[in-house]
Structures are given as C-alpha cells and as structure tokens.
N, C-alpha and C. Protein backbone atom coordinates (compact mmCIF):
# COMPACT_ATOMS: atom_id res chain seq x y z
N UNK A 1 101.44 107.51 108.84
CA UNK A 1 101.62 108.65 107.98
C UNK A 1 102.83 108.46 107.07
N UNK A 2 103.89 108.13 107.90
CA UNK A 2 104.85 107.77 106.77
C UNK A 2 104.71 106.40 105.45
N UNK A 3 104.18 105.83 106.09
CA UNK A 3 103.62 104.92 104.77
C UNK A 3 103.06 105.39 103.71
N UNK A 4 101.99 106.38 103.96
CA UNK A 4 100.89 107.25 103.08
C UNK A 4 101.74 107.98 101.97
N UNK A 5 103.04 108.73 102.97
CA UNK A 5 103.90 108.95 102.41
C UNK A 5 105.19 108.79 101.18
N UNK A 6 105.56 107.54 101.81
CA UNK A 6 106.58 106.75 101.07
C UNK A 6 105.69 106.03 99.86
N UNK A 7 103.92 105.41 100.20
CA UNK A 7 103.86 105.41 98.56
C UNK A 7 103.29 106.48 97.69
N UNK A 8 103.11 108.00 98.25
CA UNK A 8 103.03 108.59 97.25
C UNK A 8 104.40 109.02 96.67
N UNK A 9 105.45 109.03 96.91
CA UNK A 9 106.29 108.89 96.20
C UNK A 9 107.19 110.37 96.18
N UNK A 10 106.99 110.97 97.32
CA UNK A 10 107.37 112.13 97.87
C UNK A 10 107.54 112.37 99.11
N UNK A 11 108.52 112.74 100.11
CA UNK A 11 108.04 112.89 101.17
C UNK A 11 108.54 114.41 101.79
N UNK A 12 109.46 114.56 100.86
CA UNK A 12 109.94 116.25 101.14
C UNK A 12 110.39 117.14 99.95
N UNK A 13 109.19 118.00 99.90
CA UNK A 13 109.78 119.25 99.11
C UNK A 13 109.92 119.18 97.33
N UNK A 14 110.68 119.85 97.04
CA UNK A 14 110.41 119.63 95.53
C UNK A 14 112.10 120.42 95.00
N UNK A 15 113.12 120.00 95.91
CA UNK A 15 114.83 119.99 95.86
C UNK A 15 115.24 121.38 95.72
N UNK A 16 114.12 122.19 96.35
CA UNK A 16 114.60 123.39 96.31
C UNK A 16 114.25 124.65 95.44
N UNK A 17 112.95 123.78 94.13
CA UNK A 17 112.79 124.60 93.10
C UNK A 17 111.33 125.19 93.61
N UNK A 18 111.21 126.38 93.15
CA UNK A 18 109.85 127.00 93.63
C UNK A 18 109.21 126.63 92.21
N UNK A 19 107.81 125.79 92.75
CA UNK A 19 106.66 125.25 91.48
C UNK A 19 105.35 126.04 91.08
N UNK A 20 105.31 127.02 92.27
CA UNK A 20 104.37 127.73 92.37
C UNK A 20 103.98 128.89 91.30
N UNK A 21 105.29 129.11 90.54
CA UNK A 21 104.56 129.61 89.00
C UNK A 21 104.82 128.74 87.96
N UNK A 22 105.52 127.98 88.18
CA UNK A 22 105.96 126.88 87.17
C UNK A 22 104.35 125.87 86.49
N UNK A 23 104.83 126.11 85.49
CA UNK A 23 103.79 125.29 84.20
C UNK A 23 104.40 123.88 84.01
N UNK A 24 103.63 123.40 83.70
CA UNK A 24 103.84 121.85 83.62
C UNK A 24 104.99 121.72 82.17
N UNK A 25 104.32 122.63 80.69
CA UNK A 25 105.43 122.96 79.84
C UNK A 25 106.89 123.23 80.04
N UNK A 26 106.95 124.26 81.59
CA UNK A 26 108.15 124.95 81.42
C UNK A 26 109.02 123.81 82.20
N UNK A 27 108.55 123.02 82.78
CA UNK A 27 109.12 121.62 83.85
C UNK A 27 109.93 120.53 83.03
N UNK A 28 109.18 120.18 81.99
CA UNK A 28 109.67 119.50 80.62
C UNK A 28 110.66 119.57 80.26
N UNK A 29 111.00 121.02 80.29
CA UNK A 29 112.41 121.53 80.01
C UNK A 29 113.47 121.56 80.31
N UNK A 30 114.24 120.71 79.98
CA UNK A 30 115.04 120.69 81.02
C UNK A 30 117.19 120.89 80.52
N UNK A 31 117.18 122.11 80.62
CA UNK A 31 118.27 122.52 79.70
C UNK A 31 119.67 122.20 80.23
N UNK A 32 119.71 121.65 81.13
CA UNK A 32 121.43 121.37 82.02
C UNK A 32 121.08 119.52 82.22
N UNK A 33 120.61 119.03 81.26
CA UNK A 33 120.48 117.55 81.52
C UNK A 33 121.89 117.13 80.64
N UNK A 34 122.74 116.93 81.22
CA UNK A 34 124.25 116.58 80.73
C UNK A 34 124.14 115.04 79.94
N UNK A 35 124.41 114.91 78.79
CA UNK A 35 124.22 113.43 78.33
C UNK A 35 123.18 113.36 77.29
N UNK A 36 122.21 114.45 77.36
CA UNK A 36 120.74 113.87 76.74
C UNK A 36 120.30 115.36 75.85
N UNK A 37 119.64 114.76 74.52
CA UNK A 37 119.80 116.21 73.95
C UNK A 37 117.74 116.43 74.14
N UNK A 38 117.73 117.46 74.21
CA UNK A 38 115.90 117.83 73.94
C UNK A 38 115.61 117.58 72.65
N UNK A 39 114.84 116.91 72.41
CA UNK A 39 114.45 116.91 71.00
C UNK A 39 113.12 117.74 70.84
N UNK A 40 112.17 118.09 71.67
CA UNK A 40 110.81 118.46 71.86
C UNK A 40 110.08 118.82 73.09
N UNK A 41 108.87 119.18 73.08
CA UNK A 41 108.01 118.82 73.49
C UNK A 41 106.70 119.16 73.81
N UNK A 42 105.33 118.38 73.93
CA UNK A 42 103.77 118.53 73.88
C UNK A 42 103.47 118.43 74.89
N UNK A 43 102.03 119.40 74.38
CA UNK A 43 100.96 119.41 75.89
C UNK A 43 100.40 117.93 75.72
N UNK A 44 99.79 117.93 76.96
CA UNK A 44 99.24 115.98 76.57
C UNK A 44 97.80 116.58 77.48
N UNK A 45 96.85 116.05 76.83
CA UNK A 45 95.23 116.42 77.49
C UNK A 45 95.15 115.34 78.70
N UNK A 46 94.07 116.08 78.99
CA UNK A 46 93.38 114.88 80.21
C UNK A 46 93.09 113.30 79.96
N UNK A 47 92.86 113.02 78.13
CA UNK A 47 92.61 111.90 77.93
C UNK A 47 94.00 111.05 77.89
N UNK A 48 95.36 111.98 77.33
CA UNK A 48 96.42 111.43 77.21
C UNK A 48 97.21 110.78 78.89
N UNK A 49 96.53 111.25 79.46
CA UNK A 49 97.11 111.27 80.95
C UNK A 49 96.31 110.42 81.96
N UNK A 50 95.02 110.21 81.41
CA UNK A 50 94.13 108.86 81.62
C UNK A 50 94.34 107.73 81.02
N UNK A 51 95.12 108.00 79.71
CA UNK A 51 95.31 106.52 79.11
C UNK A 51 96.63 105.98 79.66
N UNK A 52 97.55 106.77 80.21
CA UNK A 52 98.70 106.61 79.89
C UNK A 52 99.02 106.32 81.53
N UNK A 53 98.41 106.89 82.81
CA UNK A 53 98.06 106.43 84.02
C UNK A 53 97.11 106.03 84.65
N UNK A 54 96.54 107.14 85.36
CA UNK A 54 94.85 107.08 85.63
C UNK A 54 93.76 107.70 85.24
N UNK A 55 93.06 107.99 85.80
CA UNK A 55 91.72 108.54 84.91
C UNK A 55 91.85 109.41 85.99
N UNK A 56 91.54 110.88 85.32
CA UNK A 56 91.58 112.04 86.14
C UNK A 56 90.77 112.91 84.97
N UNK A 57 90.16 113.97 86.24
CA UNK A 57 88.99 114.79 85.32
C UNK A 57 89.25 116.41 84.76
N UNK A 58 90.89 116.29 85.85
CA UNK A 58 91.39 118.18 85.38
C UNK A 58 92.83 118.24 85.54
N UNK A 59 93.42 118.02 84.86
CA UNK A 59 94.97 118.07 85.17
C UNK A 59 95.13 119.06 83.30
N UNK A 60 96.90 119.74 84.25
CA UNK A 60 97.56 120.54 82.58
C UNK A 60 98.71 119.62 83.03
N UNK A 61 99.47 119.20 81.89
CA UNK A 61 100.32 118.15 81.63
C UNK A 61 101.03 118.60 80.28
N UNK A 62 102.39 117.89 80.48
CA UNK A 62 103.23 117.95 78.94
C UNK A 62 104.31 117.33 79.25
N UNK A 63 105.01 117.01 77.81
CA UNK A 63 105.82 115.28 77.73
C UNK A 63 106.73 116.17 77.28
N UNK A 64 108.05 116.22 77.78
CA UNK A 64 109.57 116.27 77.30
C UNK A 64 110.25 115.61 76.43
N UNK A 65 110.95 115.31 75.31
CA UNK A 65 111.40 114.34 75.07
C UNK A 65 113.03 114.27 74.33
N UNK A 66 113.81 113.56 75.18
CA UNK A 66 115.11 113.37 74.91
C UNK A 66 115.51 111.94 74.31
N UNK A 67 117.23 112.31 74.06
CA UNK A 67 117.69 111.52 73.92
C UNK A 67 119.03 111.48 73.89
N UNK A 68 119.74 110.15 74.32
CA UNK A 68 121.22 110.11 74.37
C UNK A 68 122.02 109.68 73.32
N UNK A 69 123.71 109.86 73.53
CA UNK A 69 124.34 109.63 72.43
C UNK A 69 123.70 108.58 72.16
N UNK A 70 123.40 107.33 72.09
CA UNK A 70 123.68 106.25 71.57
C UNK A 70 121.94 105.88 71.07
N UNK A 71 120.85 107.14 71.40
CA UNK A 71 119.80 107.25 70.15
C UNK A 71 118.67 106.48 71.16
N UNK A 72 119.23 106.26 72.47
CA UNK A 72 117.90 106.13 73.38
C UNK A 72 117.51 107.24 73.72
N UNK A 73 115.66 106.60 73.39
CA UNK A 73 115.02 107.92 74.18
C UNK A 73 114.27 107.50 75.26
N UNK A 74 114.11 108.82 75.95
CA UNK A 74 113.77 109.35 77.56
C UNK A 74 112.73 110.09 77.02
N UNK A 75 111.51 110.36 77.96
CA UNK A 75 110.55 111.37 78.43
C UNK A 75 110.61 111.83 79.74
N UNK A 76 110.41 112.98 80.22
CA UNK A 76 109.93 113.50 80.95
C UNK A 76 108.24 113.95 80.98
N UNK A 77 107.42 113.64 81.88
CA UNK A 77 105.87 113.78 82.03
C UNK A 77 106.09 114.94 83.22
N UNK A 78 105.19 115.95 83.29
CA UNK A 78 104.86 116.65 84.48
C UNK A 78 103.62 116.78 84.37
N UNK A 79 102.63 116.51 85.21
CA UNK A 79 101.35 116.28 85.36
C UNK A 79 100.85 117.06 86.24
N UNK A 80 100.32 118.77 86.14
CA UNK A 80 99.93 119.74 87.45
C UNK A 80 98.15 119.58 87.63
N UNK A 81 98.15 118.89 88.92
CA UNK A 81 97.02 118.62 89.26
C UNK A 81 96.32 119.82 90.43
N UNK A 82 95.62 120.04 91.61
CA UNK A 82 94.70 120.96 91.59
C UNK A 82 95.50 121.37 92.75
N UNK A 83 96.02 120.23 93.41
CA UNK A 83 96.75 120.26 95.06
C UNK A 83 97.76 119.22 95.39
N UNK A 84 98.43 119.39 96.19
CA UNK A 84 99.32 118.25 96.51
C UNK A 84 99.03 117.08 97.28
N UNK A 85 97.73 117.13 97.80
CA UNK A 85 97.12 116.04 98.18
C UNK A 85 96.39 114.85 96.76
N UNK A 86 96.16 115.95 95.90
CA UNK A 86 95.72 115.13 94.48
C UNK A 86 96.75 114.30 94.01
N UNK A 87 98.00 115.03 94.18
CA UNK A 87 99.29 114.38 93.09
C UNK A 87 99.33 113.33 93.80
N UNK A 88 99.77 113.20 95.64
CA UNK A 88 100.10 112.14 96.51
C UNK A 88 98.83 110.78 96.02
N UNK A 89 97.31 111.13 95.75
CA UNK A 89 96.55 110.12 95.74
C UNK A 89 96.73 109.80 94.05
N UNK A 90 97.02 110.75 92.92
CA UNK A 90 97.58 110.37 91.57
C UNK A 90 98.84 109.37 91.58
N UNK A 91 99.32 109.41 92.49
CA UNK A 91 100.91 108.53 92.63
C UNK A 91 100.07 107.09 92.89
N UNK A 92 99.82 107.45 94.26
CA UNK A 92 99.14 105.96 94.59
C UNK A 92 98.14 105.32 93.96
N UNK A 93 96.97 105.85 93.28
CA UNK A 93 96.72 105.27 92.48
C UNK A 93 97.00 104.84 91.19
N UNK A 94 98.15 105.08 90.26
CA UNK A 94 99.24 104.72 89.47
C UNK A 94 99.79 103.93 90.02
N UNK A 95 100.12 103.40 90.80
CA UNK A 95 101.42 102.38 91.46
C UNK A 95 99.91 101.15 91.68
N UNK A 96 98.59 101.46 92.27
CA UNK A 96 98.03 100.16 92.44
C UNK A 96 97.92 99.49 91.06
N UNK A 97 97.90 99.96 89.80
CA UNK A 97 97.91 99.11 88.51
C UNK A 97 99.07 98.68 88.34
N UNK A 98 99.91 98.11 89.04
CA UNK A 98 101.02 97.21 88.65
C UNK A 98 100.73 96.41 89.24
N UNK A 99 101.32 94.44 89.13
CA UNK A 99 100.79 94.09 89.25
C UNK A 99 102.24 93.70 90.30
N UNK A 100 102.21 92.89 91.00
CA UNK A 100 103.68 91.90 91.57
C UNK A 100 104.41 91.38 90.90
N UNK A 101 105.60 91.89 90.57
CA UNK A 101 106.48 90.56 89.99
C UNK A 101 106.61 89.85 90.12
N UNK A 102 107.19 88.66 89.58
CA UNK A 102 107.26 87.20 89.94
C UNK A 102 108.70 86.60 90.93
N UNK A 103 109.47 87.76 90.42
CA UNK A 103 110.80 87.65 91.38
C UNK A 103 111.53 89.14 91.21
N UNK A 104 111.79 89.55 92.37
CA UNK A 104 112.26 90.70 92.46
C UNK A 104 110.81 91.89 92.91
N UNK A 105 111.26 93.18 93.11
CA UNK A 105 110.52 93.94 93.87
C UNK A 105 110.40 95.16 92.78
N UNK A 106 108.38 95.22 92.45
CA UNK A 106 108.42 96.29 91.80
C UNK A 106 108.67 97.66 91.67
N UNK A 107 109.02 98.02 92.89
CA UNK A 107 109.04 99.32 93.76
C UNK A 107 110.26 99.47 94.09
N UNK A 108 111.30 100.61 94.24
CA UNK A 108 112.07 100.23 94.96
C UNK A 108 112.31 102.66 95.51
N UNK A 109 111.97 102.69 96.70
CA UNK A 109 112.25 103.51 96.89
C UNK A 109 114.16 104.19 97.02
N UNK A 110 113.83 105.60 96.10
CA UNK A 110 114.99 106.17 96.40
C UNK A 110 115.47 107.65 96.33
N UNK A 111 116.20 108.27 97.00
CA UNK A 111 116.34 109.84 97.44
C UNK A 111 117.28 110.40 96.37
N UNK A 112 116.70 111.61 95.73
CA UNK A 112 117.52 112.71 94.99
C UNK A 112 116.56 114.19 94.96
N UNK A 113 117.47 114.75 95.02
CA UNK A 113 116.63 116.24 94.52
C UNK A 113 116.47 116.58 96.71
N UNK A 114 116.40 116.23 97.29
CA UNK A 114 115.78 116.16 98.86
C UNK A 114 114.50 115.84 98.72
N UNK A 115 114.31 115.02 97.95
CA UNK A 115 113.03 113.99 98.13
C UNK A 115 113.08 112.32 97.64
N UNK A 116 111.99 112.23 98.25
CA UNK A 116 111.74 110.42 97.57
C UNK A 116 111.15 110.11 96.28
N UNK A 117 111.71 109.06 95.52
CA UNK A 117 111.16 109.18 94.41
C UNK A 117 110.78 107.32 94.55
N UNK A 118 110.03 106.71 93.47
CA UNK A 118 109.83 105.61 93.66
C UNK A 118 110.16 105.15 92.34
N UNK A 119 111.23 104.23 92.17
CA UNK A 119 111.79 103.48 90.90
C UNK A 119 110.96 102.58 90.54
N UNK A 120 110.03 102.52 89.12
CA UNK A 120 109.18 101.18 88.80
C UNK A 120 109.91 100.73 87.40
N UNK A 121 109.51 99.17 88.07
CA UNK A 121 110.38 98.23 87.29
C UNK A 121 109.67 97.31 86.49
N UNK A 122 109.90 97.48 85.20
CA UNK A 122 108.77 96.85 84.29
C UNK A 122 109.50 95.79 83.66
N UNK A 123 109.17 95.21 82.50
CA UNK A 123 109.96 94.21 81.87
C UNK A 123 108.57 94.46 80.10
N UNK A 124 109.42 94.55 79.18
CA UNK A 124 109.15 94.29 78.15
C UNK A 124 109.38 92.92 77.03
N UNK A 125 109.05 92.72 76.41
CA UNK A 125 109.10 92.12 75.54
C UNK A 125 109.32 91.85 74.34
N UNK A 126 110.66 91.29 73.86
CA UNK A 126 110.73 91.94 72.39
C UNK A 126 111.19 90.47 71.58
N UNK A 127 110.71 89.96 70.95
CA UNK A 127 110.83 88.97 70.32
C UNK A 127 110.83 87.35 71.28
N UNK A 128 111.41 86.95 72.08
CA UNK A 128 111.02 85.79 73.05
C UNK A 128 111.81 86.52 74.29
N UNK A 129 112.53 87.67 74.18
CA UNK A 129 113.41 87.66 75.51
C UNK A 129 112.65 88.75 76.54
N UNK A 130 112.72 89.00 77.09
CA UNK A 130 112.41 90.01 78.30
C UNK A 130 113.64 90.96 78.94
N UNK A 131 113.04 92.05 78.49
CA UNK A 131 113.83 93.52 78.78
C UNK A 131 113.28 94.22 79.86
N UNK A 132 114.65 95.07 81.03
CA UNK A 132 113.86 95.88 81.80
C UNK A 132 114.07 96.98 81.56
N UNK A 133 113.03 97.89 82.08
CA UNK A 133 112.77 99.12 81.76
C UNK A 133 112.37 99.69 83.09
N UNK A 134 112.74 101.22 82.90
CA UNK A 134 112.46 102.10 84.41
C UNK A 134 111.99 103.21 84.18
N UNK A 135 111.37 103.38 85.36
CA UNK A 135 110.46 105.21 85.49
C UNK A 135 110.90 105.65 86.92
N UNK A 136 110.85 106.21 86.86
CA UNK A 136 110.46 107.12 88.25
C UNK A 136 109.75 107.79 88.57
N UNK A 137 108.52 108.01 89.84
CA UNK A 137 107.24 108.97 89.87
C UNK A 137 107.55 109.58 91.32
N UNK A 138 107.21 110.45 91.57
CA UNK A 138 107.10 111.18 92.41
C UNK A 138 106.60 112.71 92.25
N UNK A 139 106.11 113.38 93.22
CA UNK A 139 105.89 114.51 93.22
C UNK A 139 106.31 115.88 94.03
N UNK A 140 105.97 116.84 93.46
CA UNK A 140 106.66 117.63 93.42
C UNK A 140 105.49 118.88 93.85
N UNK A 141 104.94 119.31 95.20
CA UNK A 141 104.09 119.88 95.21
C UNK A 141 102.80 119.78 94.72
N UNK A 142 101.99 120.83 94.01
CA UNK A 142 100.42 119.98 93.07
C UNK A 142 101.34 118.83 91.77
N UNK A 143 102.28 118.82 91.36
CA UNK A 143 102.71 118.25 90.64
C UNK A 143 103.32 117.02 90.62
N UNK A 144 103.05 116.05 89.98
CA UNK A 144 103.44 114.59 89.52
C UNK A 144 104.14 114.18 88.66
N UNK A 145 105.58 113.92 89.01
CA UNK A 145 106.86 114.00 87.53
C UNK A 145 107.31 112.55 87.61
N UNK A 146 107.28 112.21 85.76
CA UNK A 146 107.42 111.06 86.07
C UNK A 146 108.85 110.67 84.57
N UNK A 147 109.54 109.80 84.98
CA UNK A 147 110.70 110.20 84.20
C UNK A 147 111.12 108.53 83.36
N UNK A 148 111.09 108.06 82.39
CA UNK A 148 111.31 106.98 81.95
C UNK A 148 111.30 107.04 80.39
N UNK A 149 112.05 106.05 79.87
CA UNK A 149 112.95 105.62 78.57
C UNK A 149 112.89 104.15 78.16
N UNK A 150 113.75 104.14 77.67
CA UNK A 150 114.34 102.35 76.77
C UNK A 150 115.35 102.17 77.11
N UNK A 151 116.21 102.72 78.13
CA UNK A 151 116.86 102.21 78.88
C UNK A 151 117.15 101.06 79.59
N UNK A 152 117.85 100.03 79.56
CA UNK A 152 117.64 98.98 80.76
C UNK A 152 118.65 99.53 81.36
N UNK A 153 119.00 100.82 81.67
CA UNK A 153 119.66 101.05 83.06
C UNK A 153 119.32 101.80 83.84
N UNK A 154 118.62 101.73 84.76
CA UNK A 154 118.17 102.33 85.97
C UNK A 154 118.38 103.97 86.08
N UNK A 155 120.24 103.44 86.38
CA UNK A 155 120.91 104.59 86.47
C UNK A 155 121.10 105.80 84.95
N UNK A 156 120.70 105.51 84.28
CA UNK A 156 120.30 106.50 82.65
C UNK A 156 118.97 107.29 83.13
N UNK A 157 118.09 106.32 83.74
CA UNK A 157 116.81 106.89 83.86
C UNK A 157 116.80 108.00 85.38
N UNK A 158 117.84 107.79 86.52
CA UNK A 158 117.88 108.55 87.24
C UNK A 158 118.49 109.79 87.28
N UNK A 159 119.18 109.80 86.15
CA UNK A 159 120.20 110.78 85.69
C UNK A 159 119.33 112.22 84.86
N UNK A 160 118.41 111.71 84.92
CA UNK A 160 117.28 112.61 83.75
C UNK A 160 116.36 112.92 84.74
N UNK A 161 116.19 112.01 85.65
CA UNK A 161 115.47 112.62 86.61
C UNK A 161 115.82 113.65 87.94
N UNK A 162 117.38 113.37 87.85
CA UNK A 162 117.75 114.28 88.61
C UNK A 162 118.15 115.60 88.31
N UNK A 163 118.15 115.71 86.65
CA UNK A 163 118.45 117.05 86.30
C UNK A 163 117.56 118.00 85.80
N UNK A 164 115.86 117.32 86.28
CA UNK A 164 114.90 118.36 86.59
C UNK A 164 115.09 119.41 87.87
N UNK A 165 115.69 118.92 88.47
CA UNK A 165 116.09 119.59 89.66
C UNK A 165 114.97 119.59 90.34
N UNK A 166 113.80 118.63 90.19
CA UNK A 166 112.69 118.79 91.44
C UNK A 166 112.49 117.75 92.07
C-alpha cells in the first residue's frame, strides 16, 4: 500500500487546506507566493490536459502563470478530477511516460505542505547543451497539482509549490 502510495505522489492530506469547495481556477491562485509575480490565468479543457499528460475523459483544470524577478516563468496546473482515487491513478499514470534516465534518478520523492510530492527531472535542450528542468506532481484530494518552470533550480520550483499551501 505504501508503494501505491508514494507513486501517486501523495500520501497525506492536502497541508491543511479544505478542497472541497475549491475550483481548480481558484487553486491557480496563488496570492502570498513571495518572489513570483501572477501574471494570469486559463481554464485548460480536457484536450489541453490530455496533451499535456494523459488522456482523461472529464476533468475541470486551469494553468496559473508566474514569474520571477529575473523574468523566469513558472506555472501552476490544478487538475480536479471525479475522486481521489482518479487523481492517485492520474499521477501514476503521468509518471509511467517518462522514460529512465541515463544517470541519475527521475523521481525523487519529497515532503512539504504535510504531504508527499514527487520531484520530476527532465533535461532540455537548447542549442548542443542540455538543461535541467523540474515539476512537481502530487495530489491533493480529487485534485492533481502540478508545479514547474525554466528554472534549473529545483529549489525555485519548490518554492511555488509550497506556497499553494496544498
């Protein structure tokens, strides 16, 4: 059970915030994020949220979008699916489309908010060199929040994720 657990990417609670009237819009929002200004933000449909993770047939969803002094930007995704058993199998099936890195570990579990979140570690490409880049997914009750930028610092991207407060 705890495995089932640790890769959906949650294993307790949602840090205290009640989600149960909360809209996926109003989650986005996120007004005490110290560092990062709001610039926006959209509803994203079922197709935007199939292209962009998995293929799902009923989710309400919407994209946050910030940015810091220095003109990187961050999103915030909240993805409210039907139940919290949906979000846990939305996590895990998002995490099986990555593939193994070649060195180093794509996954790396870690605790804020009084829950688990799971750090994914990508690498981009920008002219011959290779850049890393980070998200974080986890959930949050029926809900699936997922937090990532142009950051190559980890810690930029956890900082935004912790001041959803979920």
């Amino acid at each position: 059970m705890m495995l089932t657990l640790s890769l959906s990417g949650c294993i307790d609670g949602d840090g205290g915030n009640d989600m149960s009237e909360a809209s996926a819009t109003e989650i986005v929002v996120v007004e005490d994020a110290s560092g990062y200004e709001y610039l926006g933000s959209r509803s994203m449909d079922v197709s935007d949220v199939s292209r962009q993770y998995v293929d799902v047939s009923d989710a309400d969803a919407a994209e946050g979008l910030y940015q810091d002094a220095n003109a990187v930007d961050y999103y915030i995704h909240a993805i409210e699916l039907e139940n919290s058993s949906e979000a846990e199998d939305f996590v895990e099936r998002y995490k099986a489309t990555f593939r193994p890195l070649n060195s180093g570990e794509r996954f790396t579990e870690e605790s804020f908010n009084d829950h688990e979140a799971t750090r994914i570690n990508t690498y981009t490409t920008s002219g011959a060199t290779q850049t890393a880049r980070y998200r974080y997914v986890w959930t949050s009750e029926n809900f699936v929040m997922v937090v990532g930028g142009n950051s190559q610092d980890p810690e930029d991207i956890r900082t935004l994720a912790e001041a959803t407060g979920y």
